[in-house]
C-alpha atoms as a PDB file:
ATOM      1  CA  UNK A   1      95.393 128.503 114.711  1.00  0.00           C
ATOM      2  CA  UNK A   2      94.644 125.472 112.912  1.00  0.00           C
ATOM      3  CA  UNK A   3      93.491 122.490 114.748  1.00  0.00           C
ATOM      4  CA  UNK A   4      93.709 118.961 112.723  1.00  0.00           C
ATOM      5  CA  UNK A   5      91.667 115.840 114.599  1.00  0.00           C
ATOM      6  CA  UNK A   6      92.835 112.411 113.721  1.00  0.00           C
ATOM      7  CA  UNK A   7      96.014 114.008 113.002  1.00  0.00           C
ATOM      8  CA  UNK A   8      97.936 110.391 113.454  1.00  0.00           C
ATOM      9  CA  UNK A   9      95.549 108.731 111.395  1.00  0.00           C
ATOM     10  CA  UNK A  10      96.730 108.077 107.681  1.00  0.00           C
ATOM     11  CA  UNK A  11      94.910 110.810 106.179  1.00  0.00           C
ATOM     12  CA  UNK A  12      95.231 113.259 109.225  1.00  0.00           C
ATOM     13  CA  UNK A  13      99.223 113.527 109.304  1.00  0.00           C
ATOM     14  CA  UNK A  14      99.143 114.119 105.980  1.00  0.00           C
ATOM     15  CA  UNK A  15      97.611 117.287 105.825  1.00  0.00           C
ATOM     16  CA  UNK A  16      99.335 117.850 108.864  1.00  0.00           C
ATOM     17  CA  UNK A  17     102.567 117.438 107.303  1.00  0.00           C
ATOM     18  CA  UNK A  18     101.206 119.633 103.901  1.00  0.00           C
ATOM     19  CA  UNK A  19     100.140 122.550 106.329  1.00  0.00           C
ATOM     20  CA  UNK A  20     103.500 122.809 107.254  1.00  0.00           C
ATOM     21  CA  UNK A  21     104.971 123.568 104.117  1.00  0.00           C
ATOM     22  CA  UNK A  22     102.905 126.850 103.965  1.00  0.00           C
ATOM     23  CA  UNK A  23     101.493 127.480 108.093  1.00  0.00           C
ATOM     24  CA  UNK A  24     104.015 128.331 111.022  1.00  0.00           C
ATOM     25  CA  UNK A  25     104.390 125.048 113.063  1.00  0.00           C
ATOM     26  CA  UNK A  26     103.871 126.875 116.296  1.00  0.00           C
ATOM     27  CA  UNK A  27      99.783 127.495 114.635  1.00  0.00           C
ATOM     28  CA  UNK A  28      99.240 124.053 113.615  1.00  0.00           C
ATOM     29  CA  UNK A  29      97.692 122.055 116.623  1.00  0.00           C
ATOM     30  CA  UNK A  30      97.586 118.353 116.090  1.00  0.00           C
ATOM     31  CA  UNK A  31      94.534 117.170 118.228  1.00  0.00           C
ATOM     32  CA  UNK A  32      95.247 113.259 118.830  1.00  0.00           C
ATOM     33  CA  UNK A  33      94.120 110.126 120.627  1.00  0.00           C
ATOM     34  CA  UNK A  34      97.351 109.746 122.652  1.00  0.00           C
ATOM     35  CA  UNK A  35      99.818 112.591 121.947  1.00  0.00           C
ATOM     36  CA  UNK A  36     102.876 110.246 122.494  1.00  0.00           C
ATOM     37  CA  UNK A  37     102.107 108.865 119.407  1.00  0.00           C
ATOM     38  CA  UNK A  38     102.654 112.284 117.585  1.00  0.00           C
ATOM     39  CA  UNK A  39     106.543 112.721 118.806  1.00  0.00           C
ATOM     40  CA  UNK A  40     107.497 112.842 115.762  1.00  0.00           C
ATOM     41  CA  UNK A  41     104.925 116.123 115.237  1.00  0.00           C
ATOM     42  CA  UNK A  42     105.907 117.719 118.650  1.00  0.00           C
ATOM     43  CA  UNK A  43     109.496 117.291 117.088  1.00  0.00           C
ATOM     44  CA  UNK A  44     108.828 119.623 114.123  1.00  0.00           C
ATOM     45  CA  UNK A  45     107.187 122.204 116.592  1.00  0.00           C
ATOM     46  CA  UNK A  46     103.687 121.365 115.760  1.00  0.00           C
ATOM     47  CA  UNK A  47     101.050 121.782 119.053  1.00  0.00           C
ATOM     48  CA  UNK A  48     100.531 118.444 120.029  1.00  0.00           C
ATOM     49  CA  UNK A  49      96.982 118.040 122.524  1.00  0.00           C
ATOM     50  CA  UNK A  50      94.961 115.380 123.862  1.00  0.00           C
ATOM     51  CA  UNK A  51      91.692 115.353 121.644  1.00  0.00           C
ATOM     52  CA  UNK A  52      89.026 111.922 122.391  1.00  0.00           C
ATOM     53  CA  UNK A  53      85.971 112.132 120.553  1.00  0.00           C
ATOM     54  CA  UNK A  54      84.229 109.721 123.247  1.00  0.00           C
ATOM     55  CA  UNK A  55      85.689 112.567 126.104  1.00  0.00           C
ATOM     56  CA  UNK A  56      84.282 116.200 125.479  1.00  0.00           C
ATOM     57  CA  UNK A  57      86.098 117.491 128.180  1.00  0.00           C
ATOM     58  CA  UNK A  58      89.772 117.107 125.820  1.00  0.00           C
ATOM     59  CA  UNK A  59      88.044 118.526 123.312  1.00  0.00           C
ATOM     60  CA  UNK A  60      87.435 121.444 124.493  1.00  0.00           C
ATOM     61  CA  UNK A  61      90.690 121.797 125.985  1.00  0.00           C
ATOM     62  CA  UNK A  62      92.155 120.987 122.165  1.00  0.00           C
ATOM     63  CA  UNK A  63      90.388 123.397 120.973  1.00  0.00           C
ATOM     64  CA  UNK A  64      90.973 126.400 122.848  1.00  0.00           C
ATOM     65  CA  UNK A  65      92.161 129.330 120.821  1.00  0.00           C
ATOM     66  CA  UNK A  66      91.250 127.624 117.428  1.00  0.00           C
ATOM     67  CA  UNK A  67      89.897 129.710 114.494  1.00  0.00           C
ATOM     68  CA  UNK A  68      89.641 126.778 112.336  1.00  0.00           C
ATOM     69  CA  UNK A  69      88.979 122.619 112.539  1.00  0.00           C
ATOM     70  CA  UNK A  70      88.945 119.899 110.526  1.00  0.00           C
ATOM     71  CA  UNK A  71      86.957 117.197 111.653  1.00  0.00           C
ATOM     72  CA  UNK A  72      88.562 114.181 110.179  1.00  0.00           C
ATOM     73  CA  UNK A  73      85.727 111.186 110.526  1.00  0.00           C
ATOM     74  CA  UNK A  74      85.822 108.667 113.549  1.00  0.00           C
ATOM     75  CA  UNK A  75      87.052 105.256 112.206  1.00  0.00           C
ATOM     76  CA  UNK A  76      84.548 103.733 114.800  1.00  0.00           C
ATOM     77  CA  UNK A  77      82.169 102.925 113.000  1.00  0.00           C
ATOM     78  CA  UNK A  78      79.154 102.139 115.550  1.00  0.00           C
ATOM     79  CA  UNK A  79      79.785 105.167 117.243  1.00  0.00           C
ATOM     80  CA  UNK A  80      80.575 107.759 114.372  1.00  0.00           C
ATOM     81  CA  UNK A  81      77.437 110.444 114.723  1.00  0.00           C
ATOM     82  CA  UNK A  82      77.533 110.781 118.193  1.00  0.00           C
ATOM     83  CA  UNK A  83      81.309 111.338 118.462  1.00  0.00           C
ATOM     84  CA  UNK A  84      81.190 113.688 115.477  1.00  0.00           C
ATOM     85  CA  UNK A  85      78.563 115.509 117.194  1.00  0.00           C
ATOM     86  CA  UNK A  86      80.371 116.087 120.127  1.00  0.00           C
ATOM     87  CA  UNK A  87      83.372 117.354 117.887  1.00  0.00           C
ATOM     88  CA  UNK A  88      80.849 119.932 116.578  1.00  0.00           C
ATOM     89  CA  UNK A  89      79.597 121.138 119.894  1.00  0.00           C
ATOM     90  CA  UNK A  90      83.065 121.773 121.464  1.00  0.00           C
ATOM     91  CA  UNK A  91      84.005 123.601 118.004  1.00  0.00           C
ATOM     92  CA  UNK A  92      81.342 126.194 118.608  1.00  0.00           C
ATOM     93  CA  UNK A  93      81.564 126.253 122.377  1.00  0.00           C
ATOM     94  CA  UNK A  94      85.137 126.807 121.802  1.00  0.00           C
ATOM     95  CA  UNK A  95      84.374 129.925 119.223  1.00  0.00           C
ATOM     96  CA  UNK A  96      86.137 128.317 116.263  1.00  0.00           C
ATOM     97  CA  UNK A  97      84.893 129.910 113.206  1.00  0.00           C
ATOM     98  CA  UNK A  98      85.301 127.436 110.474  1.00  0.00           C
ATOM     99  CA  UNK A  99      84.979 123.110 110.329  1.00  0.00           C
ATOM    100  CA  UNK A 100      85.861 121.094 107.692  1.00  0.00           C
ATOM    101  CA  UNK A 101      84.469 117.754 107.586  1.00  0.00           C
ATOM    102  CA  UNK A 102      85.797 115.063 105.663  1.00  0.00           C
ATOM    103  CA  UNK A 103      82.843 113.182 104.586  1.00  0.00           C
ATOM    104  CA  UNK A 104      82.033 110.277 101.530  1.00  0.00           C
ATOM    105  CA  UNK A 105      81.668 110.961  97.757  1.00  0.00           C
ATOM    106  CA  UNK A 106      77.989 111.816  96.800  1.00  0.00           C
ATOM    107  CA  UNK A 107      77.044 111.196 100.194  1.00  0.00           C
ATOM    108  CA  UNK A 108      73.535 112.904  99.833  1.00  0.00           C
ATOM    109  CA  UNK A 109      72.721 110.524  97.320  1.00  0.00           C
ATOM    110  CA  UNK A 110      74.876 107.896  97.799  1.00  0.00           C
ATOM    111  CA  UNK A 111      73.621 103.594  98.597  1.00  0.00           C
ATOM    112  CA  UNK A 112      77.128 102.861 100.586  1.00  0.00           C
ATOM    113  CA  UNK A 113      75.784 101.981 103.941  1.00  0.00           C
ATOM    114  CA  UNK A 114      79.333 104.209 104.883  1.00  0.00           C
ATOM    115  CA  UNK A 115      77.070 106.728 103.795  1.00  0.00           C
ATOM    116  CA  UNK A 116      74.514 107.123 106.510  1.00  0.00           C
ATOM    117  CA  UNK A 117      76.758 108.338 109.487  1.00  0.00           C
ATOM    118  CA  UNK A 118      78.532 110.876 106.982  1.00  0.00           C
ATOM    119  CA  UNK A 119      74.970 112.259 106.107  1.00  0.00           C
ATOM    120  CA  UNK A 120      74.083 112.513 109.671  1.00  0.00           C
ATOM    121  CA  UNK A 121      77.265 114.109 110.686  1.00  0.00           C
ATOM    122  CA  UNK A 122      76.805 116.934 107.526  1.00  0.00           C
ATOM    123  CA  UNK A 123      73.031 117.875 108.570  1.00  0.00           C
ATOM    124  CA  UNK A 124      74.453 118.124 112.090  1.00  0.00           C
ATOM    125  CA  UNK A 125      77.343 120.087 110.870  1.00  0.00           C
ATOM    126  CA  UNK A 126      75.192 122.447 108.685  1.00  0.00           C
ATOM    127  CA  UNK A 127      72.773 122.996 111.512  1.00  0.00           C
ATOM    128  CA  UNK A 128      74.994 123.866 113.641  1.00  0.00           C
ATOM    129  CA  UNK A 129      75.614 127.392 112.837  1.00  0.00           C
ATOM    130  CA  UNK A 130      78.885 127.442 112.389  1.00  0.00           C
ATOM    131  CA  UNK A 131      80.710 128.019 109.017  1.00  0.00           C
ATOM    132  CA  UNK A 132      82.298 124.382 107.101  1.00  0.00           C
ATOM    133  CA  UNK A 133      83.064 123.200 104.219  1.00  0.00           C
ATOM    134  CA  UNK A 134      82.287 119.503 103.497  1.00  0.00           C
ATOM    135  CA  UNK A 135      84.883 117.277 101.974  1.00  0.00           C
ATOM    136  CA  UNK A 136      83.125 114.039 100.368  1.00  0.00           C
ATOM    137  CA  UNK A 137      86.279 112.054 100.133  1.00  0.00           C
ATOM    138  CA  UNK A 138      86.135 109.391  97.188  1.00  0.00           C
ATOM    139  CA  UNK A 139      87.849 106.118  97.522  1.00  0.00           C
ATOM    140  CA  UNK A 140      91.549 105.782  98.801  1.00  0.00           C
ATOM    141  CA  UNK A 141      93.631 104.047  96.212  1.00  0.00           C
ATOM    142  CA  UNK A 142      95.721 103.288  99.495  1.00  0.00           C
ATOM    143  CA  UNK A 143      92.643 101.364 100.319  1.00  0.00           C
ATOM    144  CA  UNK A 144      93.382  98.610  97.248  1.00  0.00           C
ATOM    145  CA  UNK A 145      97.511  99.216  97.381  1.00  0.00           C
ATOM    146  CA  UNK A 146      98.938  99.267 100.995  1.00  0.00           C
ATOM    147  CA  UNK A 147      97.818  94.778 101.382  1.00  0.00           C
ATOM    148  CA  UNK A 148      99.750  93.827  98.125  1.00  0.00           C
ATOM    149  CA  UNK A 149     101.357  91.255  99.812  1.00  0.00           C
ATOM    150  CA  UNK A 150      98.799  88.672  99.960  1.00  0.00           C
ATOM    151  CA  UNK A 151      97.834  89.248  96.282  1.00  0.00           C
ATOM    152  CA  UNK A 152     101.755  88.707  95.332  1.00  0.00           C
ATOM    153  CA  UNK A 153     102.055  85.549  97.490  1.00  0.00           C
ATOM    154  CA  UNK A 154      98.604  83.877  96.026  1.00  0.00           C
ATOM    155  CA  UNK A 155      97.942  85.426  92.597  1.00  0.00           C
ATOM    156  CA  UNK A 156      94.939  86.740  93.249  1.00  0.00           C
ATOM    157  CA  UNK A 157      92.948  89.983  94.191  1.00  0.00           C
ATOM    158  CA  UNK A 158      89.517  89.313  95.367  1.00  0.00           C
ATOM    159  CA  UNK A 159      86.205  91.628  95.564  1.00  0.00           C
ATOM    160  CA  UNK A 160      82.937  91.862  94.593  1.00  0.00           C
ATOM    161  CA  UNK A 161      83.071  94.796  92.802  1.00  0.00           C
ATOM    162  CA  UNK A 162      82.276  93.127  89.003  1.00  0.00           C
ATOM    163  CA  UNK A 163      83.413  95.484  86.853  1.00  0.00           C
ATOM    164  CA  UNK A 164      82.487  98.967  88.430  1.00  0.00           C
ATOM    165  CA  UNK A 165      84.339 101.861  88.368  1.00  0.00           C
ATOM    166  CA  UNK A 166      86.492 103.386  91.513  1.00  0.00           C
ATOM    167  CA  UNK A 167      87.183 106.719  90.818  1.00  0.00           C
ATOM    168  CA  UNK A 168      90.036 106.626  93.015  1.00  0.00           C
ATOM    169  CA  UNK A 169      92.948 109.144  94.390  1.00  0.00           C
ATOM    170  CA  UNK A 170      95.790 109.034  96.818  1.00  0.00           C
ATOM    171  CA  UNK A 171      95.124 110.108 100.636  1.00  0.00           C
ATOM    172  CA  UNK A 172      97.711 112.736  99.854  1.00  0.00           C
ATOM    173  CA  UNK A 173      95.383 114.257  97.292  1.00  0.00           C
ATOM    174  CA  UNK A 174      92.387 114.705  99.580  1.00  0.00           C
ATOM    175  CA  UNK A 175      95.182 115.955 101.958  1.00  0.00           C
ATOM    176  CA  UNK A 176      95.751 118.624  99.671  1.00  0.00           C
ATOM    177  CA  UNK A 177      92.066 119.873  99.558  1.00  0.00           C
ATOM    178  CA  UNK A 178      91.607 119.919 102.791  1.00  0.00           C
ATOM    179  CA  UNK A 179      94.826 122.119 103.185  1.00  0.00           C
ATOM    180  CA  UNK A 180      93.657 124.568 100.419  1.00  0.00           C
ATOM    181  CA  UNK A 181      90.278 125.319 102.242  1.00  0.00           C
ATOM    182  CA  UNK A 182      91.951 125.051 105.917  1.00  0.00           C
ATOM    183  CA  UNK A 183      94.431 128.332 104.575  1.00  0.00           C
ATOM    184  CA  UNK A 184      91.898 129.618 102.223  1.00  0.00           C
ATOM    185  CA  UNK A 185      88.202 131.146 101.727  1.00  0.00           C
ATOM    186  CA  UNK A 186      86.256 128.287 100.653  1.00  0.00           C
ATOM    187  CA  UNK A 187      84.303 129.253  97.778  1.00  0.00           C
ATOM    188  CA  UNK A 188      81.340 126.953  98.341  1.00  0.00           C
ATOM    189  CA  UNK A 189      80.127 124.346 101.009  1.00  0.00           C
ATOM    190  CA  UNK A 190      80.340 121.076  99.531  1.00  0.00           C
ATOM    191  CA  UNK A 191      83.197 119.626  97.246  1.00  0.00           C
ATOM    192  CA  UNK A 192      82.816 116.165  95.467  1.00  0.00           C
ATOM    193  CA  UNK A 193      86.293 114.789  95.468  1.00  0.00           C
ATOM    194  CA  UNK A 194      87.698 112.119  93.154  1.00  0.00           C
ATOM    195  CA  UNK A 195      90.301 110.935  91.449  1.00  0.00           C
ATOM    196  CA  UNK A 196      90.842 112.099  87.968  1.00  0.00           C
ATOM    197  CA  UNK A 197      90.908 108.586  86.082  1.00  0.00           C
ATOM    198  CA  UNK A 198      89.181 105.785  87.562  1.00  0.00           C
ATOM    199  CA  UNK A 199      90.066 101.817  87.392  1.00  0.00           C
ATOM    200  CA  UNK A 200      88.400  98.460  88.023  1.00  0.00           C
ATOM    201  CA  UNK A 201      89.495  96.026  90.218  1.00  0.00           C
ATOM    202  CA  UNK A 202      90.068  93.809  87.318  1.00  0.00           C
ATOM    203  CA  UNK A 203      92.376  96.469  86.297  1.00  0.00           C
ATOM    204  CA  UNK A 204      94.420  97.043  89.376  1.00  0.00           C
ATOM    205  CA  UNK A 205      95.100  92.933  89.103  1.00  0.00           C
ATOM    206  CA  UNK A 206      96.238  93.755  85.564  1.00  0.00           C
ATOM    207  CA  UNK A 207      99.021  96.628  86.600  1.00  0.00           C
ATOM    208  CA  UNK A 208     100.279  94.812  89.685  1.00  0.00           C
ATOM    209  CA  UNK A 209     100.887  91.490  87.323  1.00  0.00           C
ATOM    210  CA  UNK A 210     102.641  94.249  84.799  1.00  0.00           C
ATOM    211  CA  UNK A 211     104.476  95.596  87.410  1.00  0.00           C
ATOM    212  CA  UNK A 212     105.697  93.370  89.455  1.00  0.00           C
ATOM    213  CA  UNK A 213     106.235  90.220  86.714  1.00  0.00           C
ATOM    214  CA  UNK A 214     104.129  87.884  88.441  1.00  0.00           C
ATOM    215  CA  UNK A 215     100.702  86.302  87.475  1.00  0.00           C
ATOM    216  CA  UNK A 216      97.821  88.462  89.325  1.00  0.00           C
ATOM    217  CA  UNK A 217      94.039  87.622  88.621  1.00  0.00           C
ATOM    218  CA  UNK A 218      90.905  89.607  89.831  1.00  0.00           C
ATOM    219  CA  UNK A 219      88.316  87.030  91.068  1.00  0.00           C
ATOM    220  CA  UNK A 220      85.268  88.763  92.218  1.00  0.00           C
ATOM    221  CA  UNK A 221      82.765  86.913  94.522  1.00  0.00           C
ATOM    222  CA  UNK A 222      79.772  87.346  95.592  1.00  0.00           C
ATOM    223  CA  UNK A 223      79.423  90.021  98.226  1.00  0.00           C
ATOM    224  CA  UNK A 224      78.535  87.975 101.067  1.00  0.00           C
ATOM    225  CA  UNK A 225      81.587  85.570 100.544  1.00  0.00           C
ATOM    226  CA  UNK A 226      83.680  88.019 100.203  1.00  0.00           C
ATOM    227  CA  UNK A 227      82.615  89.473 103.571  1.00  0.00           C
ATOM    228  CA  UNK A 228      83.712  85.569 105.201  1.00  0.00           C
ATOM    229  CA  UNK A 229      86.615  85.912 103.144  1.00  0.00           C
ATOM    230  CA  UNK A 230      87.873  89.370 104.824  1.00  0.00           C
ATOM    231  CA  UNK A 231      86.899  87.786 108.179  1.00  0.00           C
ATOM    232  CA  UNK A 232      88.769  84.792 107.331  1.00  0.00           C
ATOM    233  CA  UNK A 233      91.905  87.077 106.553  1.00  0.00           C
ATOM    234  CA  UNK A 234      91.538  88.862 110.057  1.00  0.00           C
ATOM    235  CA  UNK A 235      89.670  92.193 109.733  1.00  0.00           C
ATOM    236  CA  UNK A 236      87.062  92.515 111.945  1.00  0.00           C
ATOM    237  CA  UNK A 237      83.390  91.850 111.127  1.00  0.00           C
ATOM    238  CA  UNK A 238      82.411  95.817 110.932  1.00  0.00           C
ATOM    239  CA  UNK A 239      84.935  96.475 108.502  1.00  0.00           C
ATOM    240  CA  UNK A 240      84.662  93.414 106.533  1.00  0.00           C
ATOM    241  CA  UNK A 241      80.958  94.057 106.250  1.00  0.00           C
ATOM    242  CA  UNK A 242      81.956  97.736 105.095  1.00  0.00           C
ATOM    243  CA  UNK A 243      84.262  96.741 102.644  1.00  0.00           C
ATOM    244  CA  UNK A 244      82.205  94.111 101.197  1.00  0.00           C
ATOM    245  CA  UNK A 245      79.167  96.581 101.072  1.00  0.00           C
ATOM    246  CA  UNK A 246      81.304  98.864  99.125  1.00  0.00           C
ATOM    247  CA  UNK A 247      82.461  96.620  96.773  1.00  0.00           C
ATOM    248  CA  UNK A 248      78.623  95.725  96.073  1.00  0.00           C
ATOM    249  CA  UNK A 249      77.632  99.430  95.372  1.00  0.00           C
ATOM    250  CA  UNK A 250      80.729 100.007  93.370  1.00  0.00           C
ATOM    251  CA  UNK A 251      79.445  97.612  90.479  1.00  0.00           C
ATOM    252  CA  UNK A 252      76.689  99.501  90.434  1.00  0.00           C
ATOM    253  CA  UNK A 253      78.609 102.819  90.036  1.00  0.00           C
ATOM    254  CA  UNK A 254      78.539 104.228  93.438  1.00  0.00           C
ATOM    255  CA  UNK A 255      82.575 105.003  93.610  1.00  0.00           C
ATOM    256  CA  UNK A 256      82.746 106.648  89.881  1.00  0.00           C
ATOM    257  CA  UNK A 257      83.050 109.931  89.390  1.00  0.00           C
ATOM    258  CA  UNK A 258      84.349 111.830  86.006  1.00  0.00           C
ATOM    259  CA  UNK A 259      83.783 115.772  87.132  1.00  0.00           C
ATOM    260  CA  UNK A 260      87.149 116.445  88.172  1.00  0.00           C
ATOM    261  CA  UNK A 261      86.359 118.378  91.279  1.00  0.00           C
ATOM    262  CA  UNK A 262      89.638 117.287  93.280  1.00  0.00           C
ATOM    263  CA  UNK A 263      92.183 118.106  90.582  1.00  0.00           C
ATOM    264  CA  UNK A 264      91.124 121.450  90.233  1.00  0.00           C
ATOM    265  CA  UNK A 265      90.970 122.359  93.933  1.00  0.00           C
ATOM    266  CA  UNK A 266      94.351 121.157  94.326  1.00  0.00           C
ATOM    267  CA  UNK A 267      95.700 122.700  90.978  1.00  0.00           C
ATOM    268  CA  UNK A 268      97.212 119.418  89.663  1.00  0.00           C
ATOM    269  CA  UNK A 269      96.195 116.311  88.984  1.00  0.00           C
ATOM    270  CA  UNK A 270      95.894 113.548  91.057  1.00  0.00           C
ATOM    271  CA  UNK A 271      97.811 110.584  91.549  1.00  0.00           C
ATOM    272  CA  UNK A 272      97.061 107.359  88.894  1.00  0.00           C
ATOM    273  CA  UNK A 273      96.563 103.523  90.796  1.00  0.00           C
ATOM    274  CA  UNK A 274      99.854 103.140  88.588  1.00  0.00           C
ATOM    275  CA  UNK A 275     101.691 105.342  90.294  1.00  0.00           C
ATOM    276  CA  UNK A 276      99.866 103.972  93.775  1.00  0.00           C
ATOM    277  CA  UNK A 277     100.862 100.687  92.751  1.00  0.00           C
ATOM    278  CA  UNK A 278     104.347 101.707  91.760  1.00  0.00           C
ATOM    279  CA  UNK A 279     104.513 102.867  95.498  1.00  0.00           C
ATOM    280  CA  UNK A 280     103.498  99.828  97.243  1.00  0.00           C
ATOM    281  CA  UNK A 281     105.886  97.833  95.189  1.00  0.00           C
ATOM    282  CA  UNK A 282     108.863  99.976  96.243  1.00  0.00           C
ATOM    283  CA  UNK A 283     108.427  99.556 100.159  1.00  0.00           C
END
């Protein structure tokens, strides 16, 4: 039985959804925040049980007869060790013989201030005594492709980024690398994952203009005002403050990687910001 946290989250039903293709629905449990939200899982015969990373009571519950988890990361960002911890400790109380943890590219070395809780959660995870695999998840492309909208309406995509690298790949991708070492025997303990070509923001601007026919500019800013401007737009501080502090790190190379790991753990490659951009357009 394989047990999938998050598993209504954006990157959770995804590998959901790929472990179904090659895993018997009825050994698939999909450990969520509120299971009503995962009808559509329950639907396709998929476990469906109550799994709160702030209540270690469900968790033990949603883990009961698992031989493998994978610990997708807390999007609370204040609280992210200590409910990743807790994740941990029901996994071996329960017996579960292998976690997966998805954590950040380069995360031992890494200046992303992301990077801290991810570090935390891997020394926890490797002391822990129980067998893993840790996933350090590049950038999304989703991350710069699912808010098109504003940059179509306005003409402009803002950062603070400069002209850094992102090697970027879909959520589907890391989807698929989870997958292969959730239904396989992971050769080694920590994969650096990444998209096979990597883009500036300067660049994205450039292919969603191409695409789409209409004038799009990059204007990078400096990182603090583009943390006001993300406020201004609605996201909340935290996040803001993430995503500015990312964009600051990534002109100094923090989001590039060239080695390719991803693409040949999955056995294809991975998916271009063209193609991500050709799929934002479309919906």
């Amino acid at each position: 039985m394989i047990v999938v946290t998050g598993a209504t989250g954006k990157l959770g039903h995804h590998v959901v959804e790929q472990l179904l293709e090659i895993v018997p629905a009825a050994q698939i449990v999909a450990a969520v925040r509120t299971p009503a939200n995962a009808a559509d899982l329950a639907a396709k015969g998929i476990v469906v049980r109550q799994a709160d990373y702030t209540k270690p009571e469900s968790l033990a519950a949603a883990f009961a007869g698992a031989e493998k988890v994978l610990l997708v990361s807390s999007n609370d960002l204040g609280a992210r060790v200590p409910q990743h911890k807790a994740v941990i400790d029901a996994a071996k109380a329960a017996g579960v013989a292998f976690v997966a943890y998805t954590s950040v590219l380069h995360a031992g070395t890494s200046r992303l201030g992301l990077a801290k809780s991810h570090l935390a959660t891997e020394e926890y995870l490797k002391a822990s005594g129980l067998k893993y695999a840790i996933l350090r998840n590049g950038w999304y492309i989703e991350n710069d492709t699912e808010s098109l909208a504003p940059a179509l309406q306005h003409g402009a995509i803002l950062g603070a980024s400069q002209q850094g690298r992102i090697s970027g790949a879909a959520r589907s991708d890391y989807a698929a690398a989870a997958v292969k070492l959730l239904t396989g025997t992971p050769e080694k303990t920590v994969y650096e994952l990444a998209g096979d070509a990597s883009y500036t923001k300067a660049e994205i601007a450039a292919e969603v203009s191409r695409q789409s026919g209409k004038p799009v500019v990059y204007q990078d800013l400096p990182p603090a005002e583009y943390e006001k401007a993300l406020e201004s737009f609605g996201l909340p501080a935290p996040l803001a403050q993430l995503l500015a502090d990312s964009d600051a790190w990534t002109a100094q190379g923090e989001l590039e990687d060239n080695d390719r790991e991803l693409s040949r753990l999955i056995g294809r490659p991975t998916q271009t910001i063209a193609q991500g951009i050709a799929a934002a357009l479309k919906q």
